[in-house]
C-alpha atoms as a PDB file:
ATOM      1  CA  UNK A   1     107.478 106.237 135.063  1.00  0.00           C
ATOM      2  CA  UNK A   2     106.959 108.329 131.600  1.00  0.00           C
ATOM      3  CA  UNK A   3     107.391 105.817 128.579  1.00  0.00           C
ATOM      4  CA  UNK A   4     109.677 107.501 126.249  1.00  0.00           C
ATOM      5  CA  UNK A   5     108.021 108.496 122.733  1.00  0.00           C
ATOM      6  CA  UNK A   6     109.264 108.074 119.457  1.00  0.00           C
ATOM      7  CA  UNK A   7     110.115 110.764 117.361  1.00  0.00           C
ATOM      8  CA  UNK A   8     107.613 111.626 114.236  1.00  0.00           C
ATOM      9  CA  UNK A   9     110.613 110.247 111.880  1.00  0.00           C
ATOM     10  CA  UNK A  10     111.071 106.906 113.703  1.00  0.00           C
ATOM     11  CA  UNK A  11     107.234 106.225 113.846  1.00  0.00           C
ATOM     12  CA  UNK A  12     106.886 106.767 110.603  1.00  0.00           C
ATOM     13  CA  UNK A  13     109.834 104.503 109.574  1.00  0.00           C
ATOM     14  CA  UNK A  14     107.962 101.515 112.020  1.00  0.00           C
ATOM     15  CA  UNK A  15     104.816 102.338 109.990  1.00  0.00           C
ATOM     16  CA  UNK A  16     106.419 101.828 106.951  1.00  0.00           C
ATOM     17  CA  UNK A  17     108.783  98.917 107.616  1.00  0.00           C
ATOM     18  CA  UNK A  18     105.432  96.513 108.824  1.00  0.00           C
ATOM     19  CA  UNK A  19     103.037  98.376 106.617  1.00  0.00           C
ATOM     20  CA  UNK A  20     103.408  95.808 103.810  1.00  0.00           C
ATOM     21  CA  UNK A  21     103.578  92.388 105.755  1.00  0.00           C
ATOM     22  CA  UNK A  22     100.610  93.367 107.796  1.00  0.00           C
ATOM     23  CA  UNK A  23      98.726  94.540 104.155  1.00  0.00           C
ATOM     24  CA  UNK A  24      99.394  90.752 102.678  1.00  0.00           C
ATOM     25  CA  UNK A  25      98.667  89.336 106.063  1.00  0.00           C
ATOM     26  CA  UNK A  26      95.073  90.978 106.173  1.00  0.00           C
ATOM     27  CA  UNK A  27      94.601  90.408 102.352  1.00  0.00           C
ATOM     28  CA  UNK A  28      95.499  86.443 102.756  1.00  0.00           C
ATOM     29  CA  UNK A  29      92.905  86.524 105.652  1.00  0.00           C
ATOM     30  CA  UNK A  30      90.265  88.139 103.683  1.00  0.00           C
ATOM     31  CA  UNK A  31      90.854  85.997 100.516  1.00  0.00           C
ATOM     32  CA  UNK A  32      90.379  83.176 102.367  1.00  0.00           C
ATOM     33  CA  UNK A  33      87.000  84.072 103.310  1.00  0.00           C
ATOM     34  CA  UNK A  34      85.873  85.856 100.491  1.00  0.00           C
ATOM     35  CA  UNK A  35      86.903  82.784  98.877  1.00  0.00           C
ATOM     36  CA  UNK A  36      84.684  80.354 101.211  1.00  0.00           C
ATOM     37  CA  UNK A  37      81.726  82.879 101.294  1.00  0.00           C
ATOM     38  CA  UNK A  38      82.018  82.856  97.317  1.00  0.00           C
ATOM     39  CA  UNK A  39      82.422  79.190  96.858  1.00  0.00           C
ATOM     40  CA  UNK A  40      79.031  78.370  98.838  1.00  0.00           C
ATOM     41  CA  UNK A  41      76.872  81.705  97.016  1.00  0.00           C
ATOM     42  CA  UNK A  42      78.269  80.097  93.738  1.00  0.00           C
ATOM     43  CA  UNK A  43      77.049  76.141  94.732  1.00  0.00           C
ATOM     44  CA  UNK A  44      74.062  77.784  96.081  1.00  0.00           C
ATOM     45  CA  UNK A  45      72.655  80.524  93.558  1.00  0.00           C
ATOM     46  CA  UNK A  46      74.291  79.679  90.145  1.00  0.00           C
ATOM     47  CA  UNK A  47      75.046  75.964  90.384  1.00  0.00           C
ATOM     48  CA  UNK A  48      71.405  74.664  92.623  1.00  0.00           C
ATOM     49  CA  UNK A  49      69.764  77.005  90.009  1.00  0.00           C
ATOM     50  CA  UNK A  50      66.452  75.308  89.458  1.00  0.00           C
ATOM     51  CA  UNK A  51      66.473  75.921  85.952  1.00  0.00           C
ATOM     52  CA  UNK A  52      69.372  73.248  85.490  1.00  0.00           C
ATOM     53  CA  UNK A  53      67.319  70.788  86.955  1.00  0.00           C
ATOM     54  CA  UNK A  54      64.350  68.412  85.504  1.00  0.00           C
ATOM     55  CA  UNK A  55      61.000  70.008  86.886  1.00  0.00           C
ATOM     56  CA  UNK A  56      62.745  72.444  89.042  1.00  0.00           C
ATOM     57  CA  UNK A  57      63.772  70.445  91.570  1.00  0.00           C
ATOM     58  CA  UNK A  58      67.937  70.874  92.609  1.00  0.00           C
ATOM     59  CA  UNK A  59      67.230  68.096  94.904  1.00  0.00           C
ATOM     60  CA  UNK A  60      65.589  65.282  93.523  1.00  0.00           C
ATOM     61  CA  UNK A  61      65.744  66.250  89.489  1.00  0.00           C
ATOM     62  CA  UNK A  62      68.303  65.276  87.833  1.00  0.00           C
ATOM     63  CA  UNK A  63      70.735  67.584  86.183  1.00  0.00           C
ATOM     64  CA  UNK A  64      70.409  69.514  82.712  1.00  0.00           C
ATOM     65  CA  UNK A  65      73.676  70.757  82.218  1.00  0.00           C
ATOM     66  CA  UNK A  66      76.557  71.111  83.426  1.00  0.00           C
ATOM     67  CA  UNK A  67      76.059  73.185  86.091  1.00  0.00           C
ATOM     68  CA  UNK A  68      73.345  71.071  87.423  1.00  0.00           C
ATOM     69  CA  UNK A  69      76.118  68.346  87.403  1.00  0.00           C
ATOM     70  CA  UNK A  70      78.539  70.100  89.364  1.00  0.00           C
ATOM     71  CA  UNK A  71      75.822  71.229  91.774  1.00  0.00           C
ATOM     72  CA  UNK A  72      75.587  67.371  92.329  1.00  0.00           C
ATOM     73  CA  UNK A  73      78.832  66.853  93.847  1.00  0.00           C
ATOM     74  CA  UNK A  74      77.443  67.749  97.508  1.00  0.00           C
ATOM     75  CA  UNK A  75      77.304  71.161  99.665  1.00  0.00           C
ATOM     76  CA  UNK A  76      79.581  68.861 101.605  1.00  0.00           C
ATOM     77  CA  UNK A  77      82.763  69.379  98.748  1.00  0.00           C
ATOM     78  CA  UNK A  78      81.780  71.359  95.746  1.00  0.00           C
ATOM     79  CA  UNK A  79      81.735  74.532  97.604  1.00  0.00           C
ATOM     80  CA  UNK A  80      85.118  74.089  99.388  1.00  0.00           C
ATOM     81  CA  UNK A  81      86.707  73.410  95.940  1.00  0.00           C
ATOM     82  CA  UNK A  82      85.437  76.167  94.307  1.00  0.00           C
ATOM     83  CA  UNK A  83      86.652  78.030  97.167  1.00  0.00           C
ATOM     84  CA  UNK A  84      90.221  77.320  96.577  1.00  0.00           C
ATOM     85  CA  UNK A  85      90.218  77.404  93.076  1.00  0.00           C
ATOM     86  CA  UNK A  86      88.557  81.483  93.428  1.00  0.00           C
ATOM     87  CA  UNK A  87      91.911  81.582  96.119  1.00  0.00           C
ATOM     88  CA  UNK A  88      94.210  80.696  93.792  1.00  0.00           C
ATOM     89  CA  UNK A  89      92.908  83.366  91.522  1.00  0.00           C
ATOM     90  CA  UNK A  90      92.411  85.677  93.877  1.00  0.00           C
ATOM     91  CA  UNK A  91      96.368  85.178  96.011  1.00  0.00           C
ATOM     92  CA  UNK A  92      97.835  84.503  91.971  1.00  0.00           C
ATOM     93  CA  UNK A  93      96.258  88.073  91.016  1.00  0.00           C
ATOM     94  CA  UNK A  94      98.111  89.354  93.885  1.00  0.00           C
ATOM     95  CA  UNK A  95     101.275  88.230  94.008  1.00  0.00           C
ATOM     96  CA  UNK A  96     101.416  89.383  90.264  1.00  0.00           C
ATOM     97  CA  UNK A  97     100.966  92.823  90.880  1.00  0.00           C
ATOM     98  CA  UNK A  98     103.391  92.782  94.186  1.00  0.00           C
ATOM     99  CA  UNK A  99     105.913  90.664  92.263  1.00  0.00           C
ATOM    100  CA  UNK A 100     105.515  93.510  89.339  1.00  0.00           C
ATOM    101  CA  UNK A 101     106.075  96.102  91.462  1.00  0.00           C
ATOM    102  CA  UNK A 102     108.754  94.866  92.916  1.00  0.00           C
ATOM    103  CA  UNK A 103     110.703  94.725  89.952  1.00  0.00           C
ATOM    104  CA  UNK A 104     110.816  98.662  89.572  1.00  0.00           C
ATOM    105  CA  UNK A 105     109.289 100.416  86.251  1.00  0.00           C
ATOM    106  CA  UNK A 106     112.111  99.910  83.621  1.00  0.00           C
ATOM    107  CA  UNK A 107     113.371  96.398  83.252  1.00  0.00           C
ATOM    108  CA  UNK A 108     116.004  95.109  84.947  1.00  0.00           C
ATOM    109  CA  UNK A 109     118.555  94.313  83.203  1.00  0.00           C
ATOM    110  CA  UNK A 110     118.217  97.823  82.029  1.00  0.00           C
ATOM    111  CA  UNK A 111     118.234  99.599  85.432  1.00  0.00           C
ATOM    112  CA  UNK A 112     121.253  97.381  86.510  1.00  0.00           C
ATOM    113  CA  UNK A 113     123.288  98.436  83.311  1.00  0.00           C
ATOM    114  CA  UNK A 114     122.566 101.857  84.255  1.00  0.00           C
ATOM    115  CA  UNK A 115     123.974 101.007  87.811  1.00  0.00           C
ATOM    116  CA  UNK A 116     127.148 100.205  86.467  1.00  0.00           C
ATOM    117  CA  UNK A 117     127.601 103.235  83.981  1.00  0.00           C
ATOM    118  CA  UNK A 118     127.083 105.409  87.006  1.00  0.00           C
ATOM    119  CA  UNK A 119     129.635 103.964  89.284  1.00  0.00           C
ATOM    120  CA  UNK A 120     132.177 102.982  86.283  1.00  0.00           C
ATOM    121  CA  UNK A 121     132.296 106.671  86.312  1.00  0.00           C
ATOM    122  CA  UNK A 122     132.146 107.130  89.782  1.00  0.00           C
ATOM    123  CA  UNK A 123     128.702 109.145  90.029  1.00  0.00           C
ATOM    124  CA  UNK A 124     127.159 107.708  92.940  1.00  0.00           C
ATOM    125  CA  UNK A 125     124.709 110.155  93.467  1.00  0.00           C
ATOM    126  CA  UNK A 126     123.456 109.699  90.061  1.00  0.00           C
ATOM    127  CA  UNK A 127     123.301 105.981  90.523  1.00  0.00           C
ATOM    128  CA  UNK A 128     120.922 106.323  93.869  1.00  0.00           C
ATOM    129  CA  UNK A 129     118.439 108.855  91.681  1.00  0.00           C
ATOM    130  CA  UNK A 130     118.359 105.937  89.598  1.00  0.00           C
ATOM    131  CA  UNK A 131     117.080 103.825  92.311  1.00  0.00           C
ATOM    132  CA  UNK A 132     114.463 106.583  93.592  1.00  0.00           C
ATOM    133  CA  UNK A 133     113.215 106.269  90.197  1.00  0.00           C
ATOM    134  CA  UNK A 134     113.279 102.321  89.917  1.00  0.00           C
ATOM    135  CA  UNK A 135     111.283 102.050  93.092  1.00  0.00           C
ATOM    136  CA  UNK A 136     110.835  98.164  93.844  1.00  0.00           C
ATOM    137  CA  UNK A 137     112.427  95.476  96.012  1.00  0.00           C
ATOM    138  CA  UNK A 138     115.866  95.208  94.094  1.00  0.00           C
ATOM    139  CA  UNK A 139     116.333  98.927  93.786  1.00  0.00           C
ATOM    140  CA  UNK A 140     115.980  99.321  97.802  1.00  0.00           C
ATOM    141  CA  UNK A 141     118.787  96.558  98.028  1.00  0.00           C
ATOM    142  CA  UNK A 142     120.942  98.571  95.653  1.00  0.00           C
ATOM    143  CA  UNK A 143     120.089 101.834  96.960  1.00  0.00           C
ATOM    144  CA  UNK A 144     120.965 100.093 100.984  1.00  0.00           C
ATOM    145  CA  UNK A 145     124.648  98.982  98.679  1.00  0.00           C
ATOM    146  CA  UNK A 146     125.447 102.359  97.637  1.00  0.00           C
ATOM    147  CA  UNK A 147     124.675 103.979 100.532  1.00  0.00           C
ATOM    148  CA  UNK A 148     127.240 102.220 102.401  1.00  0.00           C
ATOM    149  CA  UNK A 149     129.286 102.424  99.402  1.00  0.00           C
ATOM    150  CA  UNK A 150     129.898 106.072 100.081  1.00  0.00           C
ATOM    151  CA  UNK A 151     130.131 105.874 103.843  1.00  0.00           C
ATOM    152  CA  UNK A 152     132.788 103.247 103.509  1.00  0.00           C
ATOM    153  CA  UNK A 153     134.437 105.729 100.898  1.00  0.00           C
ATOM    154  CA  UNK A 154     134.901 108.034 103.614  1.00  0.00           C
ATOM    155  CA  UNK A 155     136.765 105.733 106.318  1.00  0.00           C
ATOM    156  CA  UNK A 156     140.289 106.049 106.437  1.00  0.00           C
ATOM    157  CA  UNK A 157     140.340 103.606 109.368  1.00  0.00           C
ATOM    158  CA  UNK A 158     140.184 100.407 108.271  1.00  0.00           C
ATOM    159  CA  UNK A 159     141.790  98.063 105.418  1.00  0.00           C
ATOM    160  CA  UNK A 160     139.900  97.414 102.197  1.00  0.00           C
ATOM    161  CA  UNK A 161     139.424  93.747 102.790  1.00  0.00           C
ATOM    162  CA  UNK A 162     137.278  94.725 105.607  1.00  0.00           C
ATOM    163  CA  UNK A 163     135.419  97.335 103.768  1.00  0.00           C
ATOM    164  CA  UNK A 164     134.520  94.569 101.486  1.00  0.00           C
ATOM    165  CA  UNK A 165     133.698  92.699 103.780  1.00  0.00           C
ATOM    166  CA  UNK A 166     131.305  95.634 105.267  1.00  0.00           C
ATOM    167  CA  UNK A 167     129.778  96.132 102.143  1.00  0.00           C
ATOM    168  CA  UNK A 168     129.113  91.902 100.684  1.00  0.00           C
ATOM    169  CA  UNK A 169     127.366  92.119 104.175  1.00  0.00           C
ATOM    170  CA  UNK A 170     125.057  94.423 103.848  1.00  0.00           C
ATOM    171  CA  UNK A 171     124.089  93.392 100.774  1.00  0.00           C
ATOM    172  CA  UNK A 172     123.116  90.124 101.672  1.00  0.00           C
ATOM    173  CA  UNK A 173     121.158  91.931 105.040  1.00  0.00           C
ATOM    174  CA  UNK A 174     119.584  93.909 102.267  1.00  0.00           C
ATOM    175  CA  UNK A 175     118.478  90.667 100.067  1.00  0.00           C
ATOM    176  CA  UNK A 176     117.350  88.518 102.978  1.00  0.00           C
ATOM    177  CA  UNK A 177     114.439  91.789 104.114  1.00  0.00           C
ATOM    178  CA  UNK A 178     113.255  91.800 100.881  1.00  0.00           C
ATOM    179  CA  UNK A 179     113.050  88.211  99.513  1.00  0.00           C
ATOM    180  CA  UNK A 180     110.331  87.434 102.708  1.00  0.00           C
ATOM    181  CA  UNK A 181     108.157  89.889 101.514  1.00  0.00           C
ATOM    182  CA  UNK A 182     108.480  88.746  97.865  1.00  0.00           C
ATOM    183  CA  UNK A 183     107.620  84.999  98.962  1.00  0.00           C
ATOM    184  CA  UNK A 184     104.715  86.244 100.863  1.00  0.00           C
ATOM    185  CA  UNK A 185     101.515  83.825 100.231  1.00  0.00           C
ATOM    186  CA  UNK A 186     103.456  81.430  98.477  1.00  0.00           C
ATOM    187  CA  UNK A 187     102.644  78.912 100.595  1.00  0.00           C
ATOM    188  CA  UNK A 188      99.122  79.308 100.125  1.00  0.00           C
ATOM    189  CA  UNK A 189      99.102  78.433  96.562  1.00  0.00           C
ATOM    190  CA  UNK A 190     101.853  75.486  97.573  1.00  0.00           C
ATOM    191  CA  UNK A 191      99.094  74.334  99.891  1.00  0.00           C
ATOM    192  CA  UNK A 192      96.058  74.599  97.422  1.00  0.00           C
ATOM    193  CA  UNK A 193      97.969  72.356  94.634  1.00  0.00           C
ATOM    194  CA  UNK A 194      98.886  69.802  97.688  1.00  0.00           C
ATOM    195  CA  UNK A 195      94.898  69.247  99.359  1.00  0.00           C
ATOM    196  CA  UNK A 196      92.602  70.470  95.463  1.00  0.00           C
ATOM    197  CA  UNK A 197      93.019  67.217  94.285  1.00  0.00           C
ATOM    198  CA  UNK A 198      92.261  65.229  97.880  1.00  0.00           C
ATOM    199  CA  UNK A 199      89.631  66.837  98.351  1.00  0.00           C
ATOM    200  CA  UNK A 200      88.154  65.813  95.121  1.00  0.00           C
ATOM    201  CA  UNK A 201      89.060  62.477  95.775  1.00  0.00           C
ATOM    202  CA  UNK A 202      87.404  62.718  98.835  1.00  0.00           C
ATOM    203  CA  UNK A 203      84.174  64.096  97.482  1.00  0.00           C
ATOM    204  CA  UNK A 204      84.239  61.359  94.626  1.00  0.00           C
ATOM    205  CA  UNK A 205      85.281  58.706  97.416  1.00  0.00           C
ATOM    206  CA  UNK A 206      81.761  59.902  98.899  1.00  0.00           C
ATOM    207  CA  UNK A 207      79.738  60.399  96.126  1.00  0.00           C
ATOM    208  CA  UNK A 208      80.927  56.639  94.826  1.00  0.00           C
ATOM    209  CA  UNK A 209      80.005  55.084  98.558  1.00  0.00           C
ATOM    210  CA  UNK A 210      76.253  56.725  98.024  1.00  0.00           C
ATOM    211  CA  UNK A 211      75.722  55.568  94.335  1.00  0.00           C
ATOM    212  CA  UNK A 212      76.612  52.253  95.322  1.00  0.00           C
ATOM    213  CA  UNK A 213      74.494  52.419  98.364  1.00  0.00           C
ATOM    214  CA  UNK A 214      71.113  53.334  96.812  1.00  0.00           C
ATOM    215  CA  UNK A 215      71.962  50.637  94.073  1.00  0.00           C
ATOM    216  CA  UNK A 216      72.114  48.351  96.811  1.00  0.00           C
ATOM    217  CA  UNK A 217      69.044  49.088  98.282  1.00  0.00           C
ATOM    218  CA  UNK A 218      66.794  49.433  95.234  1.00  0.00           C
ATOM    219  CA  UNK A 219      67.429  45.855  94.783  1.00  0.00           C
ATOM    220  CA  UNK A 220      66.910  45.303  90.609  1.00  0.00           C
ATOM    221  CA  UNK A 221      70.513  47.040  88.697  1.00  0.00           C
ATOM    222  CA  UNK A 222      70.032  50.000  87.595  1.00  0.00           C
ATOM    223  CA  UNK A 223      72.993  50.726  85.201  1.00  0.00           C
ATOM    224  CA  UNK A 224      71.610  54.545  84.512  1.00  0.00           C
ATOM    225  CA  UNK A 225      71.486  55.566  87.449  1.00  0.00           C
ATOM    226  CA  UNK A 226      74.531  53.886  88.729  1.00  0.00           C
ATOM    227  CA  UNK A 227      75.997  55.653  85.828  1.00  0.00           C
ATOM    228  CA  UNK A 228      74.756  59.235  86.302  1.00  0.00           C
ATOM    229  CA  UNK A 229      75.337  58.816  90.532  1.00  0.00           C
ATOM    230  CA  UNK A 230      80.019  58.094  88.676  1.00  0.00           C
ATOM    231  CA  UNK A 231      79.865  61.092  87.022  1.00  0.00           C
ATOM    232  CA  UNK A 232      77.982  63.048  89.899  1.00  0.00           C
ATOM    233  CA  UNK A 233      80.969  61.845  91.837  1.00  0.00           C
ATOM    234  CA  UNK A 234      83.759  62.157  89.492  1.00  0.00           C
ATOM    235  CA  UNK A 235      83.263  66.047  88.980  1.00  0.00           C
ATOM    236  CA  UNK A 236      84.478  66.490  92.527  1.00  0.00           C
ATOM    237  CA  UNK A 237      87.601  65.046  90.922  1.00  0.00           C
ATOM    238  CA  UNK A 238      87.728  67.069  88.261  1.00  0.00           C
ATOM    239  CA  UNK A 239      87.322  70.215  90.147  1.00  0.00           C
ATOM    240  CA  UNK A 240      90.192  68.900  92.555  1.00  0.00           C
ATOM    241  CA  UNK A 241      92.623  68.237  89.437  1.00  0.00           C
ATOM    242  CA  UNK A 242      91.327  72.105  88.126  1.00  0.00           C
ATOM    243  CA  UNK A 243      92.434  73.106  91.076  1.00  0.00           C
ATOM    244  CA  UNK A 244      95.950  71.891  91.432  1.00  0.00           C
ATOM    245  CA  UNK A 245      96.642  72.568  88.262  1.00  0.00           C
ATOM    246  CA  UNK A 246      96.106  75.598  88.322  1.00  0.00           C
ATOM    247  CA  UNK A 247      97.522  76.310  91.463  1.00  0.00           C
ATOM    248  CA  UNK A 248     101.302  74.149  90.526  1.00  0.00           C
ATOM    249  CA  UNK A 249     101.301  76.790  87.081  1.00  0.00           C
ATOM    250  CA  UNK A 250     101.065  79.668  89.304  1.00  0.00           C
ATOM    251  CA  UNK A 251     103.668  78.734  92.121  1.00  0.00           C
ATOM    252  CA  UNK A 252     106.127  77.341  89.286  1.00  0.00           C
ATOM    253  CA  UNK A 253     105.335  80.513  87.535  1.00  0.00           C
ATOM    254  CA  UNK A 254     106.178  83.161  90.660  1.00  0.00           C
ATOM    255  CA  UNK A 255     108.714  81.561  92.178  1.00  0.00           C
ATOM    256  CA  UNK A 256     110.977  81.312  88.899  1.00  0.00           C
ATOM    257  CA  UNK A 257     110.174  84.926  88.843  1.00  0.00           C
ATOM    258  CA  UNK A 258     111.440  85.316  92.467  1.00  0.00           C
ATOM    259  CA  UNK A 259     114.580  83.563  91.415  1.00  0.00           C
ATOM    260  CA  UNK A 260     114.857  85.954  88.679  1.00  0.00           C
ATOM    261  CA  UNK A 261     115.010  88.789  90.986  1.00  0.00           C
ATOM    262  CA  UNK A 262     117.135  87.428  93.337  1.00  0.00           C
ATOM    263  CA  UNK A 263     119.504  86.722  90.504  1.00  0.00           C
ATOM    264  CA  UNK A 264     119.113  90.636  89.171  1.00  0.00           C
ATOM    265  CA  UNK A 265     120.125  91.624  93.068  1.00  0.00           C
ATOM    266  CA  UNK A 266     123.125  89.712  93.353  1.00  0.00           C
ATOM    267  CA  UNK A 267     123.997  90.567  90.035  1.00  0.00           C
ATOM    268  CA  UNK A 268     123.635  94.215  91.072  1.00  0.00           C
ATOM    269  CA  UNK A 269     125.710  93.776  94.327  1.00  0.00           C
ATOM    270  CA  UNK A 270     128.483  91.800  92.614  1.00  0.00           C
ATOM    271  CA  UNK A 271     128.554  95.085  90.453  1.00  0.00           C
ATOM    272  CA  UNK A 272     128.724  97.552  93.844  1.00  0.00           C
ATOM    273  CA  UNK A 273     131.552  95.131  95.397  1.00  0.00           C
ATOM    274  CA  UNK A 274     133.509  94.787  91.817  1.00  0.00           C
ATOM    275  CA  UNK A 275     133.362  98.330  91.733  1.00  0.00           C
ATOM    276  CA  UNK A 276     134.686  99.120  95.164  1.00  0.00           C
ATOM    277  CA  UNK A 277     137.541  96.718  95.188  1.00  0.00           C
ATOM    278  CA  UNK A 278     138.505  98.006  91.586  1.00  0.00           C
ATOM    279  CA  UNK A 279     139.464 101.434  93.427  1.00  0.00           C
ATOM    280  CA  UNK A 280     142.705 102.035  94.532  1.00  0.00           C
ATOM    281  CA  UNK A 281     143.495 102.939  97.820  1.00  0.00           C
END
């Protein structure tokens, strides 16, 4: 039995309707590993750099710097938490340019203003070149409104309540495609500021149980090197705290930008409905 094809203008609609959730799928894959594959080339070639050792050695010298400090942590932690501090950086840098883009080219509060001048005198057409123009997730939504603004316009058939009805609910189907794609990766930052700063405690946790260890067994105290093996351990820690921070700034910072937009859309669709139930007829 011959499968049926799809015509050119439905396969290209299928294209572009999972082109951008399987783009941020593959780019959260690769981040992740470019971020791993960076974290241990980073502990390896710029951190165990023999010059920020005494006499060369990364292993048994002690550090010079900071760097040489860091190193000390243990391949075991260090390079994991560099790894998801470069992931934060890396998902952050991305969800500020999809985030940006979705918000369309003018601003808006300016775009949704010119929304309403258009339909206050009835130019719907004009209103949907606007959109075109906006490009972005909220002027989609408002350009998926106004087009069943007008076909509603057109059906004698039914009572306005209904139409209203019609119209709030495509709105809403509108808002609910778009917002997934907006909160895409968001939960890989949420994760990153949940496990940076346990896995620094781990690492320190470590790093504290092998201090006190090789105190034990050299016998005579040894408060130097008791202190130097702390603050080996500790900068696991610190990298864990870097970490979270960083990672809590840029999920507060996205998703009050996400509720931003959502606000502009159903600002713009209270606009479409206010207009349509302010005709008469």
């Amino acid at each position: 039995m011959t499968t049926p094809k799809k015509s050119a203008p439905q396969v290209q609609k299928v294209a572009e309707e999972a082109s951008p959730s399987s783009i941020t799928k593959i780019f959260a894959a690769l981040a992740i590993i470019v971020a791993l594959a960076a974290g241990y080339l980073i502990y390896i070639f710029i951190l165990g750099n023999p010059s920020n050792f005494e006499g060369g050695d990364s292993y048994a010298g002690h550090p010079l710097n900071m760097l040489g400090t860091i190193h000390k942590g243990g391949i075991a932690i260090v390079p994991i938490l560099m790894a998801l501090n470069i992931l934060v950086i890396l998902i952050g840098v991305e969800r500020f340019i999809t985030l940006g883009k979705s918000g369309g080219k003018a601003p808006a509060a300016d775009f949704i203003k010119s929304i309403r001048t258009s339909l206050n005198n009835n130019k719907v057409e004009d209103a949907m070149k606007a959109c075109d123009a906006q490009q972005g997730s909220l002027a989609n939504v408002v350009k998926t409104g106004l087009g069943r603004y007008k076909e509603l316009n057109s059906v004698k058939d039914m009572d306005k309540d209904a139409k209203i009805a019609a119209l709030e609910k495509e709105l809403e189907e509108a808002t609910s495609l778009e917002l997934p794609m907006m909160s895409k990766n968001m939960s890989i930052i949420s994760t990153c500021a949940s496990i940076g700063t346990l896995v620094g405690l781990i690492g320190t946790v470590f790093g504290m149980i092998k201090a006190f260890s090789a105190l034990a067994n050299a016998g005579a105290p040894d408060t130097a090197a008791l202190a130097i093996g702390i603050s080996e351990a500790l900068i696991n820690t610190a990298l864990g705290i870097i970490c979270s921070a960083l990672a809590i700034v840029c999920y507060n910072y996205f998703t009050n930008k996400i509720d931003g937009m959502t606000y502009s859309m159903d600002e713009a669709g209270y606009s479409i409905v206010g207009q349509f139930q302010s005709q008469k007829g």
